[in-house]
N, C-alpha and C. Protein backbone atom coordinates (compact mmCIF):
# COMPACT_ATOMS: atom_id res chain seq x y z
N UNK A 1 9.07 -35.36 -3.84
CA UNK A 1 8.07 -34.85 -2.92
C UNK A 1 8.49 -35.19 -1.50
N UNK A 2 8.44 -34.42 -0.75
CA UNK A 2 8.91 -34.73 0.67
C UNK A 2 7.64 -35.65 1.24
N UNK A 3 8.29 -36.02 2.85
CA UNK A 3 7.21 -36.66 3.59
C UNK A 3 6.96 -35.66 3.99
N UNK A 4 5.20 -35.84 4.19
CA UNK A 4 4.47 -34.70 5.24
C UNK A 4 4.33 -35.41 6.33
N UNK A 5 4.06 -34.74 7.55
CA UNK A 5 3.76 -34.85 8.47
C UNK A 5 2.64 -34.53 9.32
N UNK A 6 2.21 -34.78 9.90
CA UNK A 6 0.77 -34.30 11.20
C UNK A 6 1.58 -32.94 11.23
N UNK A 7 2.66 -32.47 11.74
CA UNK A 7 2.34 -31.23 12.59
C UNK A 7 2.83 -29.96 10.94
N UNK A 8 3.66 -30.67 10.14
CA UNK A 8 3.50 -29.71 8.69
C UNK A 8 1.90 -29.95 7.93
N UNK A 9 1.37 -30.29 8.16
CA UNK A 9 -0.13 -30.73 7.49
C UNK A 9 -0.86 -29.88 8.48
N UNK A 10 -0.48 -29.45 9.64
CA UNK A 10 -1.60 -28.91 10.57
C UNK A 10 -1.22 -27.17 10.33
N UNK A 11 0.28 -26.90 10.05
CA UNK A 11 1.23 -25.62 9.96
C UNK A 11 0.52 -25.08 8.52
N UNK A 12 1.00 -26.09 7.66
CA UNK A 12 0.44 -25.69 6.33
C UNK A 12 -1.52 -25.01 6.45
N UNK A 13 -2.46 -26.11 7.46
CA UNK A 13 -3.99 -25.81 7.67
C UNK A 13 -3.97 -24.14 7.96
N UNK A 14 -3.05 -23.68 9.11
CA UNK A 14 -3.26 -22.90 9.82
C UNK A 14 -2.71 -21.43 8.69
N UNK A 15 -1.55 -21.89 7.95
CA UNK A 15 -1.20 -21.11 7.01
C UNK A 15 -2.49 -20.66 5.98
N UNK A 16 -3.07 -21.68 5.55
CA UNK A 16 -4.30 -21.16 4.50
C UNK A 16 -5.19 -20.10 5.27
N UNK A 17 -5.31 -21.14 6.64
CA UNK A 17 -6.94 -20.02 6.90
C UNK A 17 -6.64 -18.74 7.83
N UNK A 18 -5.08 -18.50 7.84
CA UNK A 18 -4.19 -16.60 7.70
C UNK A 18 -4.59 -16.32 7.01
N UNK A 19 -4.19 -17.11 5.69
CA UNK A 19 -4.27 -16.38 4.03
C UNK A 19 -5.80 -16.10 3.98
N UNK A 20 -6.44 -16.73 4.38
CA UNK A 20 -8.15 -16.76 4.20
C UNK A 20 -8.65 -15.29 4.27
N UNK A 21 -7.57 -14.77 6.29
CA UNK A 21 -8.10 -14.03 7.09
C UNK A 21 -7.91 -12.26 6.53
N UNK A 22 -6.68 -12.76 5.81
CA UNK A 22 -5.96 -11.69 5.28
C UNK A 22 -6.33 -11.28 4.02
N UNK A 23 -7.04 -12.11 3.90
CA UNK A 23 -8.00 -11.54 1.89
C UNK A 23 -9.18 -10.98 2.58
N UNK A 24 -9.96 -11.23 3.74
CA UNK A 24 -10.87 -10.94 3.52
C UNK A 24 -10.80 -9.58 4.48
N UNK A 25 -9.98 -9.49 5.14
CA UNK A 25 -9.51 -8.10 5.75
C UNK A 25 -9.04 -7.07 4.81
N UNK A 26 -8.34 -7.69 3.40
CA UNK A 26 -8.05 -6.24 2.28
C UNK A 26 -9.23 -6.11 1.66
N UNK A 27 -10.19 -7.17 1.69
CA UNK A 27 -11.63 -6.70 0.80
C UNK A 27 -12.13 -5.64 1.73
N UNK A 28 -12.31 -5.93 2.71
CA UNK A 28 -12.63 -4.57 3.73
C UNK A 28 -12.11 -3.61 3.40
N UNK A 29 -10.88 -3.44 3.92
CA UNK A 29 -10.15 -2.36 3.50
C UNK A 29 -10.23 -1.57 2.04
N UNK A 30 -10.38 -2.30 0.61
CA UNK A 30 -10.91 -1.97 -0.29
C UNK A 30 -11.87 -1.60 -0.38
N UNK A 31 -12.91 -2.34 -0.15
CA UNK A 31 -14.13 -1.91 0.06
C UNK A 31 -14.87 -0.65 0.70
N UNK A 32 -14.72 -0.59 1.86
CA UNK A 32 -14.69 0.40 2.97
C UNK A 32 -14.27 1.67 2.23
N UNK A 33 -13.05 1.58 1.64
CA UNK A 33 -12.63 2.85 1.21
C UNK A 33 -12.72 3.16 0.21
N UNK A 34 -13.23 2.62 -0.87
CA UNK A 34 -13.99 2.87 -1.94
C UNK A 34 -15.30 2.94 -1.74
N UNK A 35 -15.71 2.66 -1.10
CA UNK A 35 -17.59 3.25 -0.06
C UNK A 35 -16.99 4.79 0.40
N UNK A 36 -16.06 4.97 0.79
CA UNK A 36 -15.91 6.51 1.73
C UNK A 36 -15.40 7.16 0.30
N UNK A 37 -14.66 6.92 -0.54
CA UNK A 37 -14.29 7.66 -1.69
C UNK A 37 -15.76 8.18 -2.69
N UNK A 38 -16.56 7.08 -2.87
CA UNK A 38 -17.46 7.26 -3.68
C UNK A 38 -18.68 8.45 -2.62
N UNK A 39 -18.61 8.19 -1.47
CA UNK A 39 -19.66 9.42 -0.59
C UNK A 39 -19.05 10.77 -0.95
N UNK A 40 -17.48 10.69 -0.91
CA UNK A 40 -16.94 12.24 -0.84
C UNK A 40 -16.97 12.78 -2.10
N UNK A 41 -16.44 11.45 -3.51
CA UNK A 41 -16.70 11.84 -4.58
C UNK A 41 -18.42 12.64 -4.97
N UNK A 42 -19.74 12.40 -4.50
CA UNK A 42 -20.88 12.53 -4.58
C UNK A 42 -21.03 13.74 -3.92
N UNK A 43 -20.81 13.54 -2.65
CA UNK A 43 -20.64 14.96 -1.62
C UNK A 43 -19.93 16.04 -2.36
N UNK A 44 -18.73 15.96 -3.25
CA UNK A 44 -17.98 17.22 -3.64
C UNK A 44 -19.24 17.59 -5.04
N UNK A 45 -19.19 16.30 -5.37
CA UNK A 45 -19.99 16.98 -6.50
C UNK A 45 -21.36 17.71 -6.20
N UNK A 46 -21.93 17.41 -5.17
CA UNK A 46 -23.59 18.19 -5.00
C UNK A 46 -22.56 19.51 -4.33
N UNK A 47 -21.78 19.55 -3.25
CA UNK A 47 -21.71 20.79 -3.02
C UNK A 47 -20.68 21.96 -3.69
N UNK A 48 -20.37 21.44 -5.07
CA UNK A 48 -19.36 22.24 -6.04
C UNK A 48 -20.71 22.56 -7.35
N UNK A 49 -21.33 21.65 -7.70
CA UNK A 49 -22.29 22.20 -8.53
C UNK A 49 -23.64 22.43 -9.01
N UNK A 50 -23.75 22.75 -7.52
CA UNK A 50 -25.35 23.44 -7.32
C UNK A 50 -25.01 24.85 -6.46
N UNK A 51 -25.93 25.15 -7.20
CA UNK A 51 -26.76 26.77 -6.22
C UNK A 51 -27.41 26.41 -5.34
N UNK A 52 -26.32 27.12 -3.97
CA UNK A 52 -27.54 26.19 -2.22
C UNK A 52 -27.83 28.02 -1.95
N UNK A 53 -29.30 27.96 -1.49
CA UNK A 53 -29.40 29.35 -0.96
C UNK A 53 -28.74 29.20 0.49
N UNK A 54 -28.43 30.48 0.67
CA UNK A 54 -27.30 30.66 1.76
C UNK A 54 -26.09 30.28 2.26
N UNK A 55 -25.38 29.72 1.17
CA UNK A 55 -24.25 29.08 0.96
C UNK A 55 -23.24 29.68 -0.03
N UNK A 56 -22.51 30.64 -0.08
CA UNK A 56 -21.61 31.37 -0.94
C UNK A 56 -20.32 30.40 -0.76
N UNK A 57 -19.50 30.86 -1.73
CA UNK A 57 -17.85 29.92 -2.02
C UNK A 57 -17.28 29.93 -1.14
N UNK A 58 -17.31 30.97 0.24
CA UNK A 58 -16.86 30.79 1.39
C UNK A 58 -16.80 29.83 2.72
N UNK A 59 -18.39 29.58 2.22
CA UNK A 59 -18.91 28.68 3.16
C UNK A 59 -18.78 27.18 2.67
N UNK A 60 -18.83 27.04 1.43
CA UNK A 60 -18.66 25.63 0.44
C UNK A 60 -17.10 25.40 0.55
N UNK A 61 -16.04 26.25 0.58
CA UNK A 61 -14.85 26.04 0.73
C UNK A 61 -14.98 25.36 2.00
N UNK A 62 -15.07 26.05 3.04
CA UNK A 62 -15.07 25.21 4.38
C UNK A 62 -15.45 24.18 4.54
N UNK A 63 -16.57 24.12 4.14
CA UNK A 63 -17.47 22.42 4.24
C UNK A 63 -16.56 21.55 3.22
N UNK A 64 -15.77 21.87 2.25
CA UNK A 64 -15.10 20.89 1.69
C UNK A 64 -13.54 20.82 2.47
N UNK A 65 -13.42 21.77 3.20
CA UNK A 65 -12.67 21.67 3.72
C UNK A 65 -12.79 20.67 4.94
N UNK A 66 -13.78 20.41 5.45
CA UNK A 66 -14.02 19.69 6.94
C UNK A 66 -14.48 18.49 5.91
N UNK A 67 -15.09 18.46 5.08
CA UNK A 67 -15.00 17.09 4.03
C UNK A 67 -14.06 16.35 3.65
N UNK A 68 -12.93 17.07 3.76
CA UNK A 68 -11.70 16.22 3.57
C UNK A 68 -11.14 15.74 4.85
N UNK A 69 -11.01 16.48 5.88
CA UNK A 69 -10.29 15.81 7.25
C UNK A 69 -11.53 15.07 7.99
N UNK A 70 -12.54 15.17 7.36
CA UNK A 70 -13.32 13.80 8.06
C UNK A 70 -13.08 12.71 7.25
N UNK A 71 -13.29 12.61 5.44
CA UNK A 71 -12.42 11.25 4.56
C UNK A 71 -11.47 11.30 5.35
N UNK A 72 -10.21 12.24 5.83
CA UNK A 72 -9.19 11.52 6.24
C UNK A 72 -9.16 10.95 7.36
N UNK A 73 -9.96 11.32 8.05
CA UNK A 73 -9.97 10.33 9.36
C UNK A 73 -10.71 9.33 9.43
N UNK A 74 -11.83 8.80 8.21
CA UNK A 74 -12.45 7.60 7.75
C UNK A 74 -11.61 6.70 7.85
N UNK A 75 -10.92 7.29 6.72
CA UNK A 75 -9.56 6.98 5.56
C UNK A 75 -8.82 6.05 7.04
N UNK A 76 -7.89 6.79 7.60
CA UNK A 76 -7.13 6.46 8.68
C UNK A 76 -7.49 5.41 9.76
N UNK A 77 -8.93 5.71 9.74
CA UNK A 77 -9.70 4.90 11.11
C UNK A 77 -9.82 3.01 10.09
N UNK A 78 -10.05 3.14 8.80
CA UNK A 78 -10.50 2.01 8.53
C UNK A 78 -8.82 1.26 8.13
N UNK A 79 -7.49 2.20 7.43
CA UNK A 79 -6.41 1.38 7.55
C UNK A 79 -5.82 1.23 8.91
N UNK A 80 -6.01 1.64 9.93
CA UNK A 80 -5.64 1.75 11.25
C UNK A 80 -6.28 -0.39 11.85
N UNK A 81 -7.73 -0.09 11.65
CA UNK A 81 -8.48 -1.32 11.91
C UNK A 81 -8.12 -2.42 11.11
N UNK A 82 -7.14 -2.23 9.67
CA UNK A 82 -7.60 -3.26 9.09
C UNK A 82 -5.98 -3.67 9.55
N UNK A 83 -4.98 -3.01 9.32
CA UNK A 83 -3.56 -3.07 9.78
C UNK A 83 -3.75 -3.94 11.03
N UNK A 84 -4.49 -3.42 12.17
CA UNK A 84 -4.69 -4.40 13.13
C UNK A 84 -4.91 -5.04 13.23
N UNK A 85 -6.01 -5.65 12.65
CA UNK A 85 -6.60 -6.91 11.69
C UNK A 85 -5.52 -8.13 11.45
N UNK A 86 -4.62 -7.40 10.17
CA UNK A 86 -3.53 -8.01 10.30
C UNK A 86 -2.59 -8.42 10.93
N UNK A 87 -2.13 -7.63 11.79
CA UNK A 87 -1.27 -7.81 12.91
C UNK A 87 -1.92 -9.06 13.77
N UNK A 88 -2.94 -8.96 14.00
CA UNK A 88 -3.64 -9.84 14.79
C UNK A 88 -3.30 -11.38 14.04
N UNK A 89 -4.14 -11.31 12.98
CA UNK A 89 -4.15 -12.56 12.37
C UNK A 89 -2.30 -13.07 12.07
N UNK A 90 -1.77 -12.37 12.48
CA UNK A 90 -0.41 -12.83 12.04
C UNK A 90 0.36 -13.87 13.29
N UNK A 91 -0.14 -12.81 14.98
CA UNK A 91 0.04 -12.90 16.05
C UNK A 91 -0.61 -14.51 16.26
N UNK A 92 -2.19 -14.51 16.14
CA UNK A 92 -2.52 -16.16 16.00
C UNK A 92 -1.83 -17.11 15.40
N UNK A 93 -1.63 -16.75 14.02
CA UNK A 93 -0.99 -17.87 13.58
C UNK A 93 0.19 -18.31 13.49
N UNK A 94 1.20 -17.30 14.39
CA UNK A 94 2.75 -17.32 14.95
C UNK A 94 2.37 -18.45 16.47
N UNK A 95 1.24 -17.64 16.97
CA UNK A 95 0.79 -18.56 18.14
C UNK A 95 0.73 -20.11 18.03
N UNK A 96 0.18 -20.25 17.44
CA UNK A 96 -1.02 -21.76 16.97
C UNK A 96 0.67 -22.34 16.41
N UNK A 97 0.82 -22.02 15.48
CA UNK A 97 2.20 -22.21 14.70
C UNK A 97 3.07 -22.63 15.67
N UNK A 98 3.51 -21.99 16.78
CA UNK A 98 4.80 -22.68 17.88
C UNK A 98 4.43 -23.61 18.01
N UNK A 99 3.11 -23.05 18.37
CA UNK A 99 2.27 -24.65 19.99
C UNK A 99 2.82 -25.84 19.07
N UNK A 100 2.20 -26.38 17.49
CA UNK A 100 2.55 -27.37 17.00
C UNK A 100 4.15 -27.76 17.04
N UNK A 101 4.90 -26.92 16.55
CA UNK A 101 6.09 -26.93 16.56
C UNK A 101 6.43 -27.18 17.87
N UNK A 102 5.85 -27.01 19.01
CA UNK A 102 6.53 -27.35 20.25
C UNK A 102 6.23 -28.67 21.10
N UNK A 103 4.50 -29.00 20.53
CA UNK A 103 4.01 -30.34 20.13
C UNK A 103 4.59 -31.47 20.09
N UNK A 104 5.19 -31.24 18.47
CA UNK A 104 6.09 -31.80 17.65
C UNK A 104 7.19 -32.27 18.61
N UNK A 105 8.10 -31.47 19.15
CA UNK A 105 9.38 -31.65 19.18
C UNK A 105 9.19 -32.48 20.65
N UNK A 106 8.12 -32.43 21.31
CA UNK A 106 7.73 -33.08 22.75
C UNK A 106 7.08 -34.38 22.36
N UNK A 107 6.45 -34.45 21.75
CA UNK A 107 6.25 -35.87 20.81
C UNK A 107 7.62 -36.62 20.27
N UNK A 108 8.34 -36.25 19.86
CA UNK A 108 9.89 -36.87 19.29
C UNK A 108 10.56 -36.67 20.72
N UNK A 109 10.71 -36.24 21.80
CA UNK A 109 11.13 -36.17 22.46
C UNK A 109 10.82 -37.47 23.46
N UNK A 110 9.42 -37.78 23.73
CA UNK A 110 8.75 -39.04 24.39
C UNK A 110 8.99 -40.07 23.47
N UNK A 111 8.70 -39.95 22.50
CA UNK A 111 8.76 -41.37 21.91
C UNK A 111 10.44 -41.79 22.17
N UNK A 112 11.60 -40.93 21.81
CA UNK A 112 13.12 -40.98 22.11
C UNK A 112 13.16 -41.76 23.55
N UNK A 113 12.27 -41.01 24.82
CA UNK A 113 12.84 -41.71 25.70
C UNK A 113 12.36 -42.85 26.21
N UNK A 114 11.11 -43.10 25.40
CA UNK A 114 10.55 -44.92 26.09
C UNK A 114 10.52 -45.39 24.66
N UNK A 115 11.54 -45.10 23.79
CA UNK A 115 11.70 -45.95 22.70
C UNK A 115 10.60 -46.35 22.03
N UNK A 116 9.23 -45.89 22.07
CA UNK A 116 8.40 -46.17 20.94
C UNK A 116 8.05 -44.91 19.85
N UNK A 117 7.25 -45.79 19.24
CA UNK A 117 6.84 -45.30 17.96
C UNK A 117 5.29 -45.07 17.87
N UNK A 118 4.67 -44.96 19.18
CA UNK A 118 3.00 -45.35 19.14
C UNK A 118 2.87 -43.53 18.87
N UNK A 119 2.98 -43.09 18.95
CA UNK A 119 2.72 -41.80 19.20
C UNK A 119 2.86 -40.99 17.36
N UNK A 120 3.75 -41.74 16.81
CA UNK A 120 4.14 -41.58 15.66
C UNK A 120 3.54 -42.11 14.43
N UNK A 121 2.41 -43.66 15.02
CA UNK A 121 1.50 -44.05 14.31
C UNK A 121 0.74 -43.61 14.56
N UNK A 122 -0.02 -42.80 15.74
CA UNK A 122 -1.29 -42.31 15.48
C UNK A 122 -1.10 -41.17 14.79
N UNK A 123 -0.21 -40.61 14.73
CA UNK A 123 -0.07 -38.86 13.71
C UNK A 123 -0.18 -39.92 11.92
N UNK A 124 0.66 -41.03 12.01
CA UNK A 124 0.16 -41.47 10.78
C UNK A 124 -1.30 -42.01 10.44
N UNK A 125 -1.76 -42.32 10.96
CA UNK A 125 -3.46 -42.75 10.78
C UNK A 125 -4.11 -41.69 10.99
N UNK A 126 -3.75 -40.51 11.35
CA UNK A 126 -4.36 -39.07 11.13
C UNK A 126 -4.50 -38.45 10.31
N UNK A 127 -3.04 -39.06 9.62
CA UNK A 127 -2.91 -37.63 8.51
C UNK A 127 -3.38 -37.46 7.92
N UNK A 128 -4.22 -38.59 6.87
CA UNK A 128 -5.44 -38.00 6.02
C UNK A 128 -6.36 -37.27 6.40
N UNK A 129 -6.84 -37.46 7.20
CA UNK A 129 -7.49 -36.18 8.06
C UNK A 129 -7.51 -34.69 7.72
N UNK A 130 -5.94 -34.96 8.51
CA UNK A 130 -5.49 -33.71 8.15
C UNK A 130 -5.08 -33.28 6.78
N UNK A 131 -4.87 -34.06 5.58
CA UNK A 131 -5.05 -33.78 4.34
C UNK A 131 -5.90 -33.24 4.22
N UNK A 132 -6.97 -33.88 4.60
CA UNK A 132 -8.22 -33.23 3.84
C UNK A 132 -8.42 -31.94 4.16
N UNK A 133 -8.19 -31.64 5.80
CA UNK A 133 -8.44 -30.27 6.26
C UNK A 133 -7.69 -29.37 5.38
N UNK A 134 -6.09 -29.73 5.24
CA UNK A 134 -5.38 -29.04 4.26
C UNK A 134 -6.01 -28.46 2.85
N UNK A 135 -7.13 -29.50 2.50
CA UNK A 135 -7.82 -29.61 1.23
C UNK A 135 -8.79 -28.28 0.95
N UNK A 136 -9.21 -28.71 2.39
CA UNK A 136 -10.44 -27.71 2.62
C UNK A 136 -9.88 -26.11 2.47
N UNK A 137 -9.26 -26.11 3.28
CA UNK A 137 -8.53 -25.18 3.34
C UNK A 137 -7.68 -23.99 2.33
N UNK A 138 -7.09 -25.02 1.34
CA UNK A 138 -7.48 -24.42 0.16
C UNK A 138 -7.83 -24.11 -0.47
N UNK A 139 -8.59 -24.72 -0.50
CA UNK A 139 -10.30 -24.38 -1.70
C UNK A 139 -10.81 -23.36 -0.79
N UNK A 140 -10.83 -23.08 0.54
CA UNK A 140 -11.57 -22.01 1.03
C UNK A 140 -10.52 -20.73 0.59
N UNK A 141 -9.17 -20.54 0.26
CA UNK A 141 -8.26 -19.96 -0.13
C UNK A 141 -8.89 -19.41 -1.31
N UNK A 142 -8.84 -20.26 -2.26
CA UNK A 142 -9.46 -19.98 -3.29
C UNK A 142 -10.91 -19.13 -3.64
N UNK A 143 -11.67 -20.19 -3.11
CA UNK A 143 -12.90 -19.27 -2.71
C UNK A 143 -13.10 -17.51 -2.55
N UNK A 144 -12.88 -17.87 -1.11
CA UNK A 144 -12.15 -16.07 -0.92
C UNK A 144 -11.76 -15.38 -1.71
N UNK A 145 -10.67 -15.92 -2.21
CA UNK A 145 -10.17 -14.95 -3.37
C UNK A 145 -11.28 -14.53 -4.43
N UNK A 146 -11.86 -15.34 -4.95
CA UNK A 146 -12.97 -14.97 -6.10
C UNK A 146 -13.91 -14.47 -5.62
N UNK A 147 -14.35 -14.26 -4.31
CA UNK A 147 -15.48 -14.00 -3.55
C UNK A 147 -14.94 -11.99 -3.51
N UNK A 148 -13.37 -12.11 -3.15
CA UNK A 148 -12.80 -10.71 -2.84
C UNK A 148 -12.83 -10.33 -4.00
N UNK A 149 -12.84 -10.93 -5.31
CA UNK A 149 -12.24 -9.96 -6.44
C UNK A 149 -13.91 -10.03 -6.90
N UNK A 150 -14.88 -10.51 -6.86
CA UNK A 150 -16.02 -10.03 -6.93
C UNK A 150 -16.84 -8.92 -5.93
N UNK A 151 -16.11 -8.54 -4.88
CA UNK A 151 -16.44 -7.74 -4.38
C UNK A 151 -16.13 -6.53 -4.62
N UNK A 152 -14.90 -6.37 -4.77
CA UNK A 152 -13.97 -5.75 -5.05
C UNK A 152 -14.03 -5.10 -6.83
N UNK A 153 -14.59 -6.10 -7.65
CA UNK A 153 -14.84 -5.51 -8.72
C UNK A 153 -13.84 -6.37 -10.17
N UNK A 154 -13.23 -7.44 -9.46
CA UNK A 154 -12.19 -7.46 -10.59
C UNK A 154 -12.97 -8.74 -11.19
N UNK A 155 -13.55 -9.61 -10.96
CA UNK A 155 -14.41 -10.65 -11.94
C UNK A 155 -15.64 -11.41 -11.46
N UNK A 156 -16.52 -11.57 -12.18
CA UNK A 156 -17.86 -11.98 -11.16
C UNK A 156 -17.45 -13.90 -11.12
N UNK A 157 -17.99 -14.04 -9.78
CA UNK A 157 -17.84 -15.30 -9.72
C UNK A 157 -19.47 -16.18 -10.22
N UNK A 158 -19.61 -16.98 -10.69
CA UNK A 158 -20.82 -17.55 -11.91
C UNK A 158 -21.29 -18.62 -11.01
N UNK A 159 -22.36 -19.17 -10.60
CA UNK A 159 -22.96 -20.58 -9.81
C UNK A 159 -22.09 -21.58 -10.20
N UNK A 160 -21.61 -21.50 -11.26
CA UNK A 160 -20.47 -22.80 -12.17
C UNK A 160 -19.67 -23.30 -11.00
N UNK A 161 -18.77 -21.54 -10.95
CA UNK A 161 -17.79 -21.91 -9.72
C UNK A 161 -17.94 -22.05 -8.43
N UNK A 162 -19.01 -22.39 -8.13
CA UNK A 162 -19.29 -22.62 -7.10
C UNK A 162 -19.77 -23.99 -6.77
N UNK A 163 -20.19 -24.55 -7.94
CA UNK A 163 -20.63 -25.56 -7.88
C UNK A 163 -19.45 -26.71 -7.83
N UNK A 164 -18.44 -26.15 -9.40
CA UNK A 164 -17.27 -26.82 -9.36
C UNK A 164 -16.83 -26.87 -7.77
N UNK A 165 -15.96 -25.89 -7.24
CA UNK A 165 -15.59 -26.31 -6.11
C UNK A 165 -16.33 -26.84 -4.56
N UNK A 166 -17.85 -26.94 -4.58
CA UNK A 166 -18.14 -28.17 -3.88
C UNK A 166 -17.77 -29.67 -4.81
N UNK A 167 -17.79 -29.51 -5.89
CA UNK A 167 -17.21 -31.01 -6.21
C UNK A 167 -16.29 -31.16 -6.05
N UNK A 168 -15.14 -30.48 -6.11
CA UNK A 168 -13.83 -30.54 -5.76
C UNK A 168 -13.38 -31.53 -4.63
N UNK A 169 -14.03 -30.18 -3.40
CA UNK A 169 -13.76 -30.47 -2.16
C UNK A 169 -14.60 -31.83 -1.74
N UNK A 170 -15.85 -32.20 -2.36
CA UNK A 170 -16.35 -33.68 -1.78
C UNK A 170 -15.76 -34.63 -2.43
N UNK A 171 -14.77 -34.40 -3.53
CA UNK A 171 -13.75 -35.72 -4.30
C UNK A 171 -12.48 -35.55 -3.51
N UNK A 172 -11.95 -34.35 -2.95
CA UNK A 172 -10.55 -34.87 -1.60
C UNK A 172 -11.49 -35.59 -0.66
N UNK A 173 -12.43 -34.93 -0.18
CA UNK A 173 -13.06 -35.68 1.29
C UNK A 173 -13.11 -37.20 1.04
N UNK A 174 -13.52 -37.60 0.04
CA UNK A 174 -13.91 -39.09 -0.96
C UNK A 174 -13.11 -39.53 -0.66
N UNK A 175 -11.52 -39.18 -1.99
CA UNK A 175 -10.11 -39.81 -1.76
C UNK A 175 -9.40 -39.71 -0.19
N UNK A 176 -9.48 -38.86 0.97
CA UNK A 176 -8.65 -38.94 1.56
C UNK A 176 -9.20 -40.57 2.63
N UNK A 177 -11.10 -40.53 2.63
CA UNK A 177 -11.62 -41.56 3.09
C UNK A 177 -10.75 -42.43 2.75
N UNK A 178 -11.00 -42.67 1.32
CA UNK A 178 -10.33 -44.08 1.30
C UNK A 178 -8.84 -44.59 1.38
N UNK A 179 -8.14 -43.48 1.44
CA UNK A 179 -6.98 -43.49 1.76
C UNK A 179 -6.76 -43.87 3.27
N UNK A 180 -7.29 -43.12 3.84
CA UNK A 180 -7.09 -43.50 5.64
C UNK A 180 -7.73 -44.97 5.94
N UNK A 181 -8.73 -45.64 4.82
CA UNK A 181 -9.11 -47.24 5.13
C UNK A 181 -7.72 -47.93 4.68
N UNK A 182 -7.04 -47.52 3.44
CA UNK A 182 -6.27 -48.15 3.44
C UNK A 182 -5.19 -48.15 4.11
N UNK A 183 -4.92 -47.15 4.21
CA UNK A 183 -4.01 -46.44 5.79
C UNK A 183 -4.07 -47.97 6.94
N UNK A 184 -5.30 -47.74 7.18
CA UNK A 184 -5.17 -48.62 8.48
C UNK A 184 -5.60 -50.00 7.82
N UNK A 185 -5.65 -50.57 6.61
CA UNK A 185 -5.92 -51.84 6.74
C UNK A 185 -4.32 -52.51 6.37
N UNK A 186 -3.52 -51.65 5.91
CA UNK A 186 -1.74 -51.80 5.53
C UNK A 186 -0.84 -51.96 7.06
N UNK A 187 -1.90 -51.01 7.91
CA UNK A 187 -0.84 -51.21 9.22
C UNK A 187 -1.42 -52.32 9.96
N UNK A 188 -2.49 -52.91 9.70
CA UNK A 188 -3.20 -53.89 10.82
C UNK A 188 -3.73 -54.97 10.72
């Protein structure tokens, strides 16, 4: 197992809650467009099989005709938004992502030139911290996901699991406590 670090413990945080941003932007996108599929699916069907007075196959052709290039510009407008979506959330967390990395290397850089290490123990008496956030973070990963595929249709999520993972997450919060007491009662 490698050593972690403050600024890979903060890289890894920022990595989950992308992943977070990016599940819940394809549930949209799923969603959304299975909402516009199911209107047009409904729409074709009332105006293909009913008798409308004053409406002959001429006029029903057309209207299904302008029925489709409005789905398609639904269609377009909601992968257009969600693509951006993404792009976005990618752009933040390339952002956020340097800053640490540049953090980092300015932190090893000071401590190099006045020869200490203080800077290097407080990222260690942090890091549980930042474990835990890491913790959180996953389980909100998780979450999401079951939250998207219940939206979405692929399995219902039950009070169980929900309950399980607040226990989860208040047994890291628990362990990382007592880890960071011992943390600092080993260094002091």
């Amino acid at each position: 197992m490698s050593t972690q670090t403050l600024s890979s413990v903060a890289i890894g945080v920022v990595g989950q809650y992308s992943q977070v941003g990016k599940i819940i932007v394809g549930t949209y996108r799923t969603g959304a467009q299975r909402l516009v599929e199911g209107a047009n699916t409904r729409y074709v069907s009332f105006l293909t099989e009913r008798k409308l007075p004053l409406v002959n196959d001429a006029v029903k052709a057309r209207l299904l005709t302008l029925q489709q290039k409005f789905v398609g510009l639904v269609d377009g407008g909601i992968t257009t938004g969600s693509d951006g979506a993404d792009k976005a959330i990618d752009l933040v967390a390339g952002g956020v992502n340097g800053g640490i990395e540049r953090l980092a290397a300015t932190t090893d850089r000071v401590q190099t030139a006045f020869d200490t290490t203080a800077l290097s123990t407080v990222g260690a008496l942090t890091l549980p911290v930042a474990q835990v956030s890491l913790a959180i973070a996953s389980r909100a990963v998780e979450g999401t996901k079951r939250l998207s595929d219940r939206v979405i249709g692929v399995q219902a999520v039950t009070p169980e699991v929900a309950v399980k993972a607040k226990r989860v997450v208040k047994k890291a919060v628990v362990g990382a406590k007592a880890a960071a007491k011992r943390s600092v009662k080993a260094r002091g």
